[in-house]
C-alpha atoms as a PDB file:
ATOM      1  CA  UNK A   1       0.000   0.000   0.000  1.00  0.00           C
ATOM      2  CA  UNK A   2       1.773   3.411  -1.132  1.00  0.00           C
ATOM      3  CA  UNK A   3       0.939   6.820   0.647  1.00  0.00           C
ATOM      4  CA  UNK A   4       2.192  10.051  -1.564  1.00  0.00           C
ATOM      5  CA  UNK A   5       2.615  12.665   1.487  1.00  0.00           C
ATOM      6  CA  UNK A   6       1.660  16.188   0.780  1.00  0.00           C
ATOM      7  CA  UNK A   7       4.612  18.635   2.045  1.00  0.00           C
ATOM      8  CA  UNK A   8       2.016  19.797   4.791  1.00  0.00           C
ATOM      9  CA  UNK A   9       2.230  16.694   5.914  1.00  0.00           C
ATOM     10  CA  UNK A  10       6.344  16.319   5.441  1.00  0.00           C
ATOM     11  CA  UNK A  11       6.331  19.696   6.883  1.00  0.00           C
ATOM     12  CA  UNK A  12       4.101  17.841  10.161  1.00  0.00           C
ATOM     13  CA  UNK A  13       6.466  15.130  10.418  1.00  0.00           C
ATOM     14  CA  UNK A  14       9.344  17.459  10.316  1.00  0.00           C
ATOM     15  CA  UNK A  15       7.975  19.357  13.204  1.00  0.00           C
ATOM     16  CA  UNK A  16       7.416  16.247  15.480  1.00  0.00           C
ATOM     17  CA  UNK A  17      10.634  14.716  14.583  1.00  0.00           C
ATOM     18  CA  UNK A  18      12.537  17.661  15.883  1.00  0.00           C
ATOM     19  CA  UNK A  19      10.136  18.171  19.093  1.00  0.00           C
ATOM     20  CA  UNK A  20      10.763  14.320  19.369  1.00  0.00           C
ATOM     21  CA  UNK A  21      14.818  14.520  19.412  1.00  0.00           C
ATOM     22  CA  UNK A  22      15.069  17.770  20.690  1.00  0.00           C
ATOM     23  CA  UNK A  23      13.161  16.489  24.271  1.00  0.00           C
ATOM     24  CA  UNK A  24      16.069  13.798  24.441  1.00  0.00           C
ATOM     25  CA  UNK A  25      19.045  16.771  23.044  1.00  0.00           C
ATOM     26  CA  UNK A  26      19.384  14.930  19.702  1.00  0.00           C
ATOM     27  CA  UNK A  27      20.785  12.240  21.784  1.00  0.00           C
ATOM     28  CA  UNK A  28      21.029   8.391  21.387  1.00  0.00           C
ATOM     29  CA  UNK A  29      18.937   6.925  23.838  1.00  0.00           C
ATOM     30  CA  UNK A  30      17.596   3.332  25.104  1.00  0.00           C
ATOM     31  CA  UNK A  31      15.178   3.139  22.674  1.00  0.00           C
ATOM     32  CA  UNK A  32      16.525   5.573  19.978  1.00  0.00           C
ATOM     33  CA  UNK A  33      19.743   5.556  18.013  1.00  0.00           C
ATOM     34  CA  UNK A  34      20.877   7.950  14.766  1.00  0.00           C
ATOM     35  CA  UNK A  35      22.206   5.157  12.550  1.00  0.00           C
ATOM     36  CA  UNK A  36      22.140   8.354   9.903  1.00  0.00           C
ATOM     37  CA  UNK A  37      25.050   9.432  10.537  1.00  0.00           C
ATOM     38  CA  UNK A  38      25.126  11.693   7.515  1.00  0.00           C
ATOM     39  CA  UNK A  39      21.928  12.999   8.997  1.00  0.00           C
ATOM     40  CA  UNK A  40      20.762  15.316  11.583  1.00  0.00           C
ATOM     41  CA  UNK A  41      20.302  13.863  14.686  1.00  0.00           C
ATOM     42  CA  UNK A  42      16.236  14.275  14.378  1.00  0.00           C
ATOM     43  CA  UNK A  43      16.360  12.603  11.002  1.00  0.00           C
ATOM     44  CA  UNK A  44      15.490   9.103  12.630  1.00  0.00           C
ATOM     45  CA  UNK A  45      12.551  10.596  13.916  1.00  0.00           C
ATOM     46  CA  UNK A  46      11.487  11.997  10.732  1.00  0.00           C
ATOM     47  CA  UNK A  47      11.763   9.103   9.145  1.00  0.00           C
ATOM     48  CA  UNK A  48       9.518   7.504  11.894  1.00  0.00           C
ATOM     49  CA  UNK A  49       7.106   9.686  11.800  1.00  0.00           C
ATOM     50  CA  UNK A  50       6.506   9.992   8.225  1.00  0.00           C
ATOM     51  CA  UNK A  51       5.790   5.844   8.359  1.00  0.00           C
ATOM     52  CA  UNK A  52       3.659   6.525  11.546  1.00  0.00           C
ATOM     53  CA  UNK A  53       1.805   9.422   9.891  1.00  0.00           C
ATOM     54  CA  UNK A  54       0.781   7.190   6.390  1.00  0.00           C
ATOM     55  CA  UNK A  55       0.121   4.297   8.639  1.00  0.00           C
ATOM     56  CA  UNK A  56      -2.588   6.719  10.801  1.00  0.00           C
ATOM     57  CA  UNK A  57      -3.895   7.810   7.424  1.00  0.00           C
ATOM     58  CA  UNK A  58      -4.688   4.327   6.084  1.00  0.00           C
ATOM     59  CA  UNK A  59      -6.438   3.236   9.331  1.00  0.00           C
ATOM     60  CA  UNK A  60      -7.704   6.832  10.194  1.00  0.00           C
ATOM     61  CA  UNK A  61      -6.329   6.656  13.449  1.00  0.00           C
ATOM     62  CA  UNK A  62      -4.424   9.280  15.147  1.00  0.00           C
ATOM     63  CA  UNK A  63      -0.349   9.688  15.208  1.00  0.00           C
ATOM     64  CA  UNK A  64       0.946   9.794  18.643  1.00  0.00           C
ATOM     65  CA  UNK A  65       1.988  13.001  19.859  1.00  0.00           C
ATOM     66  CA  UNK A  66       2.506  12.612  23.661  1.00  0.00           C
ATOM     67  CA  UNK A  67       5.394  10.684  23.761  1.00  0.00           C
ATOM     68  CA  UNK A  68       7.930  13.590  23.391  1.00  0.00           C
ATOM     69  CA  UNK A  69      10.688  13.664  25.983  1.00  0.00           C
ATOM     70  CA  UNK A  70       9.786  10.021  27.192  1.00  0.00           C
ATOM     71  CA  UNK A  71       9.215   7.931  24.476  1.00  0.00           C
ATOM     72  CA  UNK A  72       6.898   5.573  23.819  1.00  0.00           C
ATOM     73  CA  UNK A  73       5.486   1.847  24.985  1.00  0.00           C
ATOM     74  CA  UNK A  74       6.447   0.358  21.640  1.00  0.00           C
ATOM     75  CA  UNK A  75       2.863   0.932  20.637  1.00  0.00           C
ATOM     76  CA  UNK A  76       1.976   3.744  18.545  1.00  0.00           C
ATOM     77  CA  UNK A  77      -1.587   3.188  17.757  1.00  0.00           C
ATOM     78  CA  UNK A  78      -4.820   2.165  19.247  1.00  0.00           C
ATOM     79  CA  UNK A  79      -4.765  -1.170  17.494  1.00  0.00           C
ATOM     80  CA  UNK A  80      -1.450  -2.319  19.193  1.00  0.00           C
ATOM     81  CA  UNK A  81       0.664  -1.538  16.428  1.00  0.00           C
ATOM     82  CA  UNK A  82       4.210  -0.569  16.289  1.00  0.00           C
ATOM     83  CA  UNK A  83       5.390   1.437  12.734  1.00  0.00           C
ATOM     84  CA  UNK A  84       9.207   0.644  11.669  1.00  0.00           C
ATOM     85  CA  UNK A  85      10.349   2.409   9.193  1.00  0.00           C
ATOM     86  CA  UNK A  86      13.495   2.648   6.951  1.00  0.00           C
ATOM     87  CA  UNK A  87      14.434   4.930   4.415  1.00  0.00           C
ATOM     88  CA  UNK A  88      17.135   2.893   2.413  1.00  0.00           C
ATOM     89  CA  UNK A  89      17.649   3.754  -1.258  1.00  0.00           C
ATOM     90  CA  UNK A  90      16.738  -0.213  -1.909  1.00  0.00           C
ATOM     91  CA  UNK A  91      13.496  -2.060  -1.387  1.00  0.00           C
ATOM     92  CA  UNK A  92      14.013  -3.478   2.235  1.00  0.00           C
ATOM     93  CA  UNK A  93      14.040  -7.299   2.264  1.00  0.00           C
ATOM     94  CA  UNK A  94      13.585  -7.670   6.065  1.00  0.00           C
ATOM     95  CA  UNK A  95      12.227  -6.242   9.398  1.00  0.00           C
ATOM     96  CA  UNK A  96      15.167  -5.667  11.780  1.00  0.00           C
ATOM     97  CA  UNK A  97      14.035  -5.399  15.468  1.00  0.00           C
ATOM     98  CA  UNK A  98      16.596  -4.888  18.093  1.00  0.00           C
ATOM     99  CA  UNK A  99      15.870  -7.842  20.760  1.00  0.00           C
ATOM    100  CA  UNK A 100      16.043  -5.579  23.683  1.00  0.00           C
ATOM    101  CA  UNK A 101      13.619  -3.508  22.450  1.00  0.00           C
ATOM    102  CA  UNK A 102      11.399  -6.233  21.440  1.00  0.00           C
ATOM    103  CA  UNK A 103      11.217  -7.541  25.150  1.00  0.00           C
ATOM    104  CA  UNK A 104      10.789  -3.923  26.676  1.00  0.00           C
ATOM    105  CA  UNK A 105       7.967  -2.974  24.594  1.00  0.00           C
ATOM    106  CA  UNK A 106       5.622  -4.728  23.767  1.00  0.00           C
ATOM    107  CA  UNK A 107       3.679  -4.173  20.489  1.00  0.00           C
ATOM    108  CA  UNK A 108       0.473  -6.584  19.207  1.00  0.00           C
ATOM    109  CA  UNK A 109       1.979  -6.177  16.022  1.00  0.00           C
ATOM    110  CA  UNK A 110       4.254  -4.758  13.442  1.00  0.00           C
ATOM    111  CA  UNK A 111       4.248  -2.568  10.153  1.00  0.00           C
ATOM    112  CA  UNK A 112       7.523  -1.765   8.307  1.00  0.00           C
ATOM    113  CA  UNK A 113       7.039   1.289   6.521  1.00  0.00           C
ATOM    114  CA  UNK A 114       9.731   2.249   3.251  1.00  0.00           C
ATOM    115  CA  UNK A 115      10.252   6.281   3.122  1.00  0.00           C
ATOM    116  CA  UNK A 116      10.730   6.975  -0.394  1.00  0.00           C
ATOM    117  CA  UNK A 117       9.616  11.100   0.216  1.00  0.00           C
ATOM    118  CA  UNK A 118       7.731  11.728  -0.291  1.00  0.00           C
ATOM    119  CA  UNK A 119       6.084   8.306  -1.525  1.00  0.00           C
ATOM    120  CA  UNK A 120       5.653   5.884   1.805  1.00  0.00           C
ATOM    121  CA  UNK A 121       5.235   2.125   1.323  1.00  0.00           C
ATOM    122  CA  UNK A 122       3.090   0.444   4.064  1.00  0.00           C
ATOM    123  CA  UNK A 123       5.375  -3.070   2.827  1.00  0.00           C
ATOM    124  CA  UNK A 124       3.450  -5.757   5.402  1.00  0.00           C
ATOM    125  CA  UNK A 125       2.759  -6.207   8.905  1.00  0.00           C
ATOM    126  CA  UNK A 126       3.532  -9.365  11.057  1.00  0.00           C
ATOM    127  CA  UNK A 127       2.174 -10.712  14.649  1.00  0.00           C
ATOM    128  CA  UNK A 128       4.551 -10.705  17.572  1.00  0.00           C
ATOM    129  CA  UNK A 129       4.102 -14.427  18.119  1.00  0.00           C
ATOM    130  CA  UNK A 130       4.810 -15.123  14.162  1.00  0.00           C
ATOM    131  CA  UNK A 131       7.954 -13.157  15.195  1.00  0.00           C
ATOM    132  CA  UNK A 132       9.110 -15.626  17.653  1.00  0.00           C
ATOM    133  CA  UNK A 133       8.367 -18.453  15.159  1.00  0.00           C
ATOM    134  CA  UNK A 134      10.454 -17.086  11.936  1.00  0.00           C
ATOM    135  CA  UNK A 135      12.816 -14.972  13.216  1.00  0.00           C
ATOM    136  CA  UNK A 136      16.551 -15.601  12.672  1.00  0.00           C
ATOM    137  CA  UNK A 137      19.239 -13.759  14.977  1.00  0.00           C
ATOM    138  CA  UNK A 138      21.831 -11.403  13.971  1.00  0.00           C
ATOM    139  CA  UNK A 139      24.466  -8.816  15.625  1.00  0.00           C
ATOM    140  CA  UNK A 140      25.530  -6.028  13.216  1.00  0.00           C
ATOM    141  CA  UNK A 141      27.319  -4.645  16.153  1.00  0.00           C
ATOM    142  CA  UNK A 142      24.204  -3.026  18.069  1.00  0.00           C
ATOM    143  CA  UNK A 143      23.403  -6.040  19.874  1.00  0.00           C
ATOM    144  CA  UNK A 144      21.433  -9.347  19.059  1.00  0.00           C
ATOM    145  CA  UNK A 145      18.630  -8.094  16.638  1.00  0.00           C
ATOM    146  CA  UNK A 146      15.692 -10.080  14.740  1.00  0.00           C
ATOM    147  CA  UNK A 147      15.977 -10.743  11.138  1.00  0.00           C
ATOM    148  CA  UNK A 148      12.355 -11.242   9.965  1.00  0.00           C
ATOM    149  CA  UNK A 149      12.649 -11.643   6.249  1.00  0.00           C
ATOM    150  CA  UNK A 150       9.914 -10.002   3.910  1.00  0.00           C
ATOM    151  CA  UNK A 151       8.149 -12.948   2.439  1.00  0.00           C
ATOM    152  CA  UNK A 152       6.926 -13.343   6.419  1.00  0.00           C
ATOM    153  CA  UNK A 153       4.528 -10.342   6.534  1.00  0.00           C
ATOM    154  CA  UNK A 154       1.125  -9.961   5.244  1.00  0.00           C
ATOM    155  CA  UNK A 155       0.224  -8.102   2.699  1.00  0.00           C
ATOM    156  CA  UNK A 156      -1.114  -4.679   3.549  1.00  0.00           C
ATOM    157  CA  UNK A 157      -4.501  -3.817   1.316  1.00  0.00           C
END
């Protein structure tokens, strides 16, 4: 499912992502880190946001706006679903979860959105128990993480 954001809407993100970092002083944290190095350090949450906002936008739910300067639960929606969201130049092939953050919060579920800006691909969603069942482990030097390939999630209509 593709979402074409409007640059309102960039603009939005934009704005959240740098309340979002700028609580926390554009700082890595627990549940956060810049892996954009060649980015500013609210880029990560601009990136999230943008999947969070065309996720809210297919299910006409809300994006989450409390959560600056603490975070969230690892749910960012009502229905108990957690947005990840990479902006690679290549179609992603995987969900990557970091396993500590996987047992610390606690999402129903899982959508991993591809920022193409201003184009956003909803790509598939998976359960947290199918997680557990087809997950393979990895360390790319940030700590055990779950490799969920692709072919795993469902279809998003």
């Amino acid at each position: 499912m593709k979402i074409t954001l409007n640059q309102n809407q960039l603009d939005w993100c934009k704005n959240l992502a740098m309340k979002r970092s700028g609580s926390m002083n554009h700082a890595n944290t627990k549940n956060s880190t810049n892996f954009f190095k060649d980015k500013p350090g609210w880029w990560r949450h601009y990136v999230g946001a943008c999947g969070e906002l065309a996720y809210a936008i297919l299910t006409n739910q809300k994006v989450d706006t409390t959560t600056i300067g603490k975070g969230d639960t690892g749910i960012d929606f009502k229905d108990g679903v957690d947005v990840k969201s990479i902006n690679s130049s290549f179609r992603p092939n995987r969900l990557l979860l970091l396993e500590k953050q996987f047992n610390r919060k606690i999402a129903d579920s899982y959508v991993l959105a591809w920022c193409k800006l201003p184009e956003i691909e909803l790509l598939g969603s998976i359960k947290r128990n199918k997680i557990m069942e087809v997950k393979e482990n990895v360390d790319y030097g940030y700590g055990n993480s779950y490799y969920i390939e692709i072919n795993h999630l469902n279809k998003i209509i």
